[in-house]
C-alpha atoms as a PDB file:
ATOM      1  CA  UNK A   1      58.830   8.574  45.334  1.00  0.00           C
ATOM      2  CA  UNK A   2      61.677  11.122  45.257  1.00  0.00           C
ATOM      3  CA  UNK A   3      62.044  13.453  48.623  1.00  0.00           C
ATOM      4  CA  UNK A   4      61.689  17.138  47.795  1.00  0.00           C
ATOM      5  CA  UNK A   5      64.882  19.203  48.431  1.00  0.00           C
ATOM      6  CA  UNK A   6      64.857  21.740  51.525  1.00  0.00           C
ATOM      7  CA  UNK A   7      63.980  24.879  50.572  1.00  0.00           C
ATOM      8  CA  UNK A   8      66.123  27.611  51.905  1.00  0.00           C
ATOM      9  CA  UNK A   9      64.892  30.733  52.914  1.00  0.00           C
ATOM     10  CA  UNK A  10      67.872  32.565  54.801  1.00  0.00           C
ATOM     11  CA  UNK A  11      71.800  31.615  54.596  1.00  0.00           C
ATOM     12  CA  UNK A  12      75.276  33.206  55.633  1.00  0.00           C
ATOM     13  CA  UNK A  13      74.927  36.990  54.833  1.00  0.00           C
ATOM     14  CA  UNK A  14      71.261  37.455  54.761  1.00  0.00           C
ATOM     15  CA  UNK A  15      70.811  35.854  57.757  1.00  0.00           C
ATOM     16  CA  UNK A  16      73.399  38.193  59.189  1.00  0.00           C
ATOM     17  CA  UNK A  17      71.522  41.269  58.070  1.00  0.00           C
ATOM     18  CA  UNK A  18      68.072  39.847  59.669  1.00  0.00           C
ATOM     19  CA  UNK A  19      69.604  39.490  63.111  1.00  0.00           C
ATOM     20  CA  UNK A  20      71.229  43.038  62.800  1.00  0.00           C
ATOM     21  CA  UNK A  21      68.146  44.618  62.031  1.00  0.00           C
ATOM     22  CA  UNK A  22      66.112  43.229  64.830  1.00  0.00           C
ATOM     23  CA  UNK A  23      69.078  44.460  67.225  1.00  0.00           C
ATOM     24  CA  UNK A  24      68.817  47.593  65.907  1.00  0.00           C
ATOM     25  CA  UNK A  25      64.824  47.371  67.101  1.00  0.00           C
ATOM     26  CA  UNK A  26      65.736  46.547  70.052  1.00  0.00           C
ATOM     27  CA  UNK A  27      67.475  49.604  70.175  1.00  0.00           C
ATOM     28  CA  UNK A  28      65.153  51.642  69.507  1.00  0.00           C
ATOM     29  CA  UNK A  29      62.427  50.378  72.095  1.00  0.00           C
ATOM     30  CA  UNK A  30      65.074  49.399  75.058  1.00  0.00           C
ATOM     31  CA  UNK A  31      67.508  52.829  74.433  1.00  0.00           C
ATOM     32  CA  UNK A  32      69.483  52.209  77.612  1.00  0.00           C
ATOM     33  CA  UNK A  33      68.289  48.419  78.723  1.00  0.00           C
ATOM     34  CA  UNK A  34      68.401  49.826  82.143  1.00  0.00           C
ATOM     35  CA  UNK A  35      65.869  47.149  83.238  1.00  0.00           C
ATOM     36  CA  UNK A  36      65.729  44.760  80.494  1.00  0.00           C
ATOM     37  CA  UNK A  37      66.992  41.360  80.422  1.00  0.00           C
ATOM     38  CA  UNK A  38      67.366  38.684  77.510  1.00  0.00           C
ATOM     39  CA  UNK A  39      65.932  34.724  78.555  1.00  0.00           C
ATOM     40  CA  UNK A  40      66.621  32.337  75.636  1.00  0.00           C
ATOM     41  CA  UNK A  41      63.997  29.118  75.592  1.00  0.00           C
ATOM     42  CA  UNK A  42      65.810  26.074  75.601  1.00  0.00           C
ATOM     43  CA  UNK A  43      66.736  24.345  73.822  1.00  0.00           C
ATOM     44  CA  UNK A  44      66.839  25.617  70.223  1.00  0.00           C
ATOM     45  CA  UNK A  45      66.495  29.553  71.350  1.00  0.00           C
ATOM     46  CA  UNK A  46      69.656  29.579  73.091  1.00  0.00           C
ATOM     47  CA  UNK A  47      71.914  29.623  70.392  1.00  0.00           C
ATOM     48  CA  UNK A  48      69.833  32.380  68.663  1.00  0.00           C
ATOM     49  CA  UNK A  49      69.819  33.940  72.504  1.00  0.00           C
ATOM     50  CA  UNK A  50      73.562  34.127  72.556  1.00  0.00           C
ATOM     51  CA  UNK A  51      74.097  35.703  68.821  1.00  0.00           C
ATOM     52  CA  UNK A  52      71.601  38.370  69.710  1.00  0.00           C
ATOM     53  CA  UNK A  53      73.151  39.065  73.158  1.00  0.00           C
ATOM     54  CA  UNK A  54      76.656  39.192  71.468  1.00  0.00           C
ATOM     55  CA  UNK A  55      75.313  41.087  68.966  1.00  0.00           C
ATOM     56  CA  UNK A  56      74.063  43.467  71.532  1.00  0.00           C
ATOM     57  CA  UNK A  57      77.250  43.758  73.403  1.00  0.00           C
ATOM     58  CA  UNK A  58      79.257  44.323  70.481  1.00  0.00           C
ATOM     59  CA  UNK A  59      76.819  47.201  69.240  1.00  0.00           C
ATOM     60  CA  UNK A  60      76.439  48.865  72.809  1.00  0.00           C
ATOM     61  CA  UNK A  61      79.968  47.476  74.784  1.00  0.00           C
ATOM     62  CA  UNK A  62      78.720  50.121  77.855  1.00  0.00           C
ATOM     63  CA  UNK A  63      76.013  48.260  78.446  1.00  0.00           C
ATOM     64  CA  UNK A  64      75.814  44.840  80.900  1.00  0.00           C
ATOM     65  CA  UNK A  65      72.740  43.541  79.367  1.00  0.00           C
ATOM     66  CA  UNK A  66      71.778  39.971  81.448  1.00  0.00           C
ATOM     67  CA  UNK A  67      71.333  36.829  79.646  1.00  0.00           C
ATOM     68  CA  UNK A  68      69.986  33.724  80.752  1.00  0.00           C
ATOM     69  CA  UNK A  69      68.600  30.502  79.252  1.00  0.00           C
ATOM     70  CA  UNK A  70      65.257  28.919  80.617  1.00  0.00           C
ATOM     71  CA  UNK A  71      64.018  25.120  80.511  1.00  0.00           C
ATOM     72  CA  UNK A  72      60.867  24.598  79.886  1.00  0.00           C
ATOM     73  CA  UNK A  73      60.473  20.884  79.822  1.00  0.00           C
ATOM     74  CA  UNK A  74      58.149  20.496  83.119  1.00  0.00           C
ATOM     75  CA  UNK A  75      56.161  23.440  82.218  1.00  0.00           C
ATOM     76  CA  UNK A  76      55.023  21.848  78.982  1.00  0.00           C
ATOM     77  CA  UNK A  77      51.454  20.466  78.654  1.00  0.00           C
ATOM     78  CA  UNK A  78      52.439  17.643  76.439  1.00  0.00           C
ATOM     79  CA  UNK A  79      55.159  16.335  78.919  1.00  0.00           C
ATOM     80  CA  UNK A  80      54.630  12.431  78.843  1.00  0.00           C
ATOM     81  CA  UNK A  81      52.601  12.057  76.026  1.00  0.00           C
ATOM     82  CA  UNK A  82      55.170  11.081  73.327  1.00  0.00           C
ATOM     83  CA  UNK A  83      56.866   7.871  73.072  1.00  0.00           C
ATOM     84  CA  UNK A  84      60.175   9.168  74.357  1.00  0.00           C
ATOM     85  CA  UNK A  85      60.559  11.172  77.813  1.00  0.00           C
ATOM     86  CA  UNK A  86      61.471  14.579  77.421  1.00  0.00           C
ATOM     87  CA  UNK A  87      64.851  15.464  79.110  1.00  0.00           C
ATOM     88  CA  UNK A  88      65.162  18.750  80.782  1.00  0.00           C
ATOM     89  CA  UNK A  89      67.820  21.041  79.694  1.00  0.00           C
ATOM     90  CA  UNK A  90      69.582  23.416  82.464  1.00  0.00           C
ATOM     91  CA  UNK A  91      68.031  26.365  83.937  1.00  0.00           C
ATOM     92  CA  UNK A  92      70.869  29.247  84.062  1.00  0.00           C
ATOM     93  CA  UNK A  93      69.403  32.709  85.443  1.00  0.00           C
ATOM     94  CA  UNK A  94      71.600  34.230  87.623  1.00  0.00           C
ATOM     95  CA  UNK A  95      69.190  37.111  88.598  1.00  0.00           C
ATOM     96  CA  UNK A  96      65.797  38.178  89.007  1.00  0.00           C
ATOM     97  CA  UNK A  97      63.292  39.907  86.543  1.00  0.00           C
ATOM     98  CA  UNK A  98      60.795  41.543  88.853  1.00  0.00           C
ATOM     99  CA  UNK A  99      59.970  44.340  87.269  1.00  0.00           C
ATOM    100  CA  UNK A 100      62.234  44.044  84.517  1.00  0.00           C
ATOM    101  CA  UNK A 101      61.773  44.337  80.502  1.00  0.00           C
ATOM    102  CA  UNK A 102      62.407  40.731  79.341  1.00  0.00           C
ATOM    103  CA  UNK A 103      63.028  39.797  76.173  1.00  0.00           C
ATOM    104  CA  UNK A 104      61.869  36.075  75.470  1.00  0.00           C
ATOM    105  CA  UNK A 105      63.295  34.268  72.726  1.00  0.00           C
ATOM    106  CA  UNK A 106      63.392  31.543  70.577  1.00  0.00           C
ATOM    107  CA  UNK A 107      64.234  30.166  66.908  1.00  0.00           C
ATOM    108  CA  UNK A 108      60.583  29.425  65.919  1.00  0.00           C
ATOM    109  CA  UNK A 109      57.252  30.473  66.655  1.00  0.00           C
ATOM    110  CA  UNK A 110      54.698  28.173  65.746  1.00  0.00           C
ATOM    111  CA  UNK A 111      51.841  26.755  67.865  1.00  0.00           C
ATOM    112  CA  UNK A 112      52.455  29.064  71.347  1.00  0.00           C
ATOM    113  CA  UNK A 113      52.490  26.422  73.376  1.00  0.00           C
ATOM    114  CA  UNK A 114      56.771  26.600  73.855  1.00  0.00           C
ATOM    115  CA  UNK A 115      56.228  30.485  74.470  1.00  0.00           C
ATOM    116  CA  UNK A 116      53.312  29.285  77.068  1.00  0.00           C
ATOM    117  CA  UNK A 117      55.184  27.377  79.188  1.00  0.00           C
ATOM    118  CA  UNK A 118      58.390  29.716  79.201  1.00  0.00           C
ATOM    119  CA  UNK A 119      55.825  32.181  81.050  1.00  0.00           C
ATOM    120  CA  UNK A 120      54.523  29.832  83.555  1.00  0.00           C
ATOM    121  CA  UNK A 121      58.674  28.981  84.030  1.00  0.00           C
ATOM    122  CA  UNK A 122      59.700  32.597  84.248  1.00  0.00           C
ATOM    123  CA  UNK A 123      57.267  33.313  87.814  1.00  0.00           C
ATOM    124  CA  UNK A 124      59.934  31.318  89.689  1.00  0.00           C
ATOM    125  CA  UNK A 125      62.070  34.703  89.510  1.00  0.00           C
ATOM    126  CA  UNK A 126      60.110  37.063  89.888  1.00  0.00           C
ATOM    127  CA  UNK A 127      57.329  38.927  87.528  1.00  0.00           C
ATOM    128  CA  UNK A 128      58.294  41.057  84.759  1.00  0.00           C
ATOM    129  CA  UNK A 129      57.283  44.345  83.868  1.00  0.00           C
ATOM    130  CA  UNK A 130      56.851  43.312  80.437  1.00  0.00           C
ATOM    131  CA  UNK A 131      57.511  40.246  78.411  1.00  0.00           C
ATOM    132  CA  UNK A 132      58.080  40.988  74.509  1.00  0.00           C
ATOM    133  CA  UNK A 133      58.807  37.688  72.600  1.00  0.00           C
ATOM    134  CA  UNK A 134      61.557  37.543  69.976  1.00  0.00           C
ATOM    135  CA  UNK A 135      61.906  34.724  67.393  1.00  0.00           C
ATOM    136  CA  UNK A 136      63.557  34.171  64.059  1.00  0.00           C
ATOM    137  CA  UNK A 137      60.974  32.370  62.463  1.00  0.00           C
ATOM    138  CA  UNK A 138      57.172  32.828  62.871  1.00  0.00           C
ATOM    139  CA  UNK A 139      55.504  30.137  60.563  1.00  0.00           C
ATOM    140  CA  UNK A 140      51.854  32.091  61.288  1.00  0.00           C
ATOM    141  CA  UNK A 141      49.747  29.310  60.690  1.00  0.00           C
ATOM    142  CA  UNK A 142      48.667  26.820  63.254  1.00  0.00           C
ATOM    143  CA  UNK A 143      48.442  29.224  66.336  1.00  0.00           C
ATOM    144  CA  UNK A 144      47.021  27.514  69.117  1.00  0.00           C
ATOM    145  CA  UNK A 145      47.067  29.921  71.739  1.00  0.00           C
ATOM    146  CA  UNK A 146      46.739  33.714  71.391  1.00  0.00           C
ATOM    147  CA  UNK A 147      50.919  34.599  71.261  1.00  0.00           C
ATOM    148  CA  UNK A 148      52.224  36.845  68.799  1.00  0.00           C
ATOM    149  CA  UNK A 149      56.225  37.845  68.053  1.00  0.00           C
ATOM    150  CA  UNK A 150      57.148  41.739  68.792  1.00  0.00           C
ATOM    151  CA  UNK A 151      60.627  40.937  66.873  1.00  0.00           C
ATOM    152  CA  UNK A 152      60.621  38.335  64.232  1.00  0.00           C
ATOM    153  CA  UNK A 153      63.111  37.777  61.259  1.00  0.00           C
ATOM    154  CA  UNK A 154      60.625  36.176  58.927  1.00  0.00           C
ATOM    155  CA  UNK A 155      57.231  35.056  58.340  1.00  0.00           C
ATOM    156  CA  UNK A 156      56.384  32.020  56.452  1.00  0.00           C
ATOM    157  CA  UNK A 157      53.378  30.254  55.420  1.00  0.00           C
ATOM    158  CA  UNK A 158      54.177  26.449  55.774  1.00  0.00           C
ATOM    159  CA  UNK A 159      52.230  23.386  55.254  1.00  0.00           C
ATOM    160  CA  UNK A 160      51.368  21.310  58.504  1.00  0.00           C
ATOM    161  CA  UNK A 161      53.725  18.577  56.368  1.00  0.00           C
ATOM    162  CA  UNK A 162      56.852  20.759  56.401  1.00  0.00           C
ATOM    163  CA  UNK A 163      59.057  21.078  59.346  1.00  0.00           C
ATOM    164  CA  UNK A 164      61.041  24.557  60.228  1.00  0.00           C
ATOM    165  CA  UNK A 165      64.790  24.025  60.690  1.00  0.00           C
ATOM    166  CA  UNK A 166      66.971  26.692  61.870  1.00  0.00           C
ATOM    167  CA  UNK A 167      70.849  26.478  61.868  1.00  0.00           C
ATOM    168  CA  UNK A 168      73.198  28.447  63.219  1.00  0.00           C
ATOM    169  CA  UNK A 169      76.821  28.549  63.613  1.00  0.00           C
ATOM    170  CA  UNK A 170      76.724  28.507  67.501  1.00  0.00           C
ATOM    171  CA  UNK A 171      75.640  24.992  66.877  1.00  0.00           C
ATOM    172  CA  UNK A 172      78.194  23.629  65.071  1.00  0.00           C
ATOM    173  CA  UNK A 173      76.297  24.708  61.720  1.00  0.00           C
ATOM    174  CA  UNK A 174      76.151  27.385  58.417  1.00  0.00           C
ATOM    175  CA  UNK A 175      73.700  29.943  59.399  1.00  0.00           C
ATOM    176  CA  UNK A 176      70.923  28.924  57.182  1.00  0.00           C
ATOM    177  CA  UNK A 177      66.993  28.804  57.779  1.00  0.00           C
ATOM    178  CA  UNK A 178      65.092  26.334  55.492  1.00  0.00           C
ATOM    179  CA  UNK A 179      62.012  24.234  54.901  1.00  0.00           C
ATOM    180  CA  UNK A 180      61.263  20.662  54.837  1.00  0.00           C
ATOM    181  CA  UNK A 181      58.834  18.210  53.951  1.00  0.00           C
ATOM    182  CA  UNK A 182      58.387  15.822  57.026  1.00  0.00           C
END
């Protein structure tokens, strides 16, 4: 039985263009980002965290947007129920977001249950204002809990089979976003 091949559906330059355009939406709903602050999810939403941040910076230099990057790993409900422990990544948030505009992200959206736990993480500084979740990929199928992207580079049907993979060059990689079969 021959594997399928992956099946890319963003690389390099389009890729590119998707994270522009949802910077320019932020844009247009945070005009100053006064009070708004960007939390990556560990692990795989950081690197997607720090392009859009840069992004940001580069687009708006007069503006000290704060970044951090949350771990989730004792907020999850499936923590000791796989064969391997889960190791926690780092917590770094140097400030609080009570009463701020947070912008949550992460590479892929696909049961709610990541997104879930980032919430219950986030109360340890402080309650937001508003929490508006960002992703790259939403995969709408297979929603477990009622979570929904404000800012999302694509939506894809996929097959409970096939597996989401998101590369970017922060990671060592080529920017690419493609599908496959587990």
């Amino acid at each position: 039985m021959t594997e399928k091949p992956a099946l890319y559906l963003l690389q390099d330059g389009k890729l590119e263009v998707t994270l522009r355009r949802i910077c320019h939406q932020l844009i247009e709903n945070h005009p100053d980002f006064t009070d708004t602050v960007i939390i990556a999810i560990q692990p795989r939403g950081v690197y997607l965290g720090q392009r859009m941040h840069g992004l940001l910076q580069e687009l708006y230099p007069e503006y000290d947007i704060p970044y951090g990057e949350l771990d989730v790993t004792f907020q999850r409900d499936d923590i000791g129920r796989g064969r391997n422990p889960m190791l926690p990544n780092q917590t770094k948030i140097d400030f609080l977001i009570e009463d701020k505009q947070v912008i949550l992200v992460d590479d892929v959206l696909y049961t709610g249950r990541t997104v879930r736990a980032a919430l219950d993480a986030m109360l340890a500084f402080g309650r937001p204002q508003s929490v508006e979740l960002l992703v790259l990929v939403d995969r709408k199928r297979k929603r477990e809990l009622p979570i929904e992207a404000v800012y999302k580079g694509i939506e894809v049907d996929t097959l409970d089979s096939e597996k989401v993979i998101v590369r970017l060059r922060e990671g060592g990689g080529e920017d690419s976003i493609r599908i496959e079969s587990r």
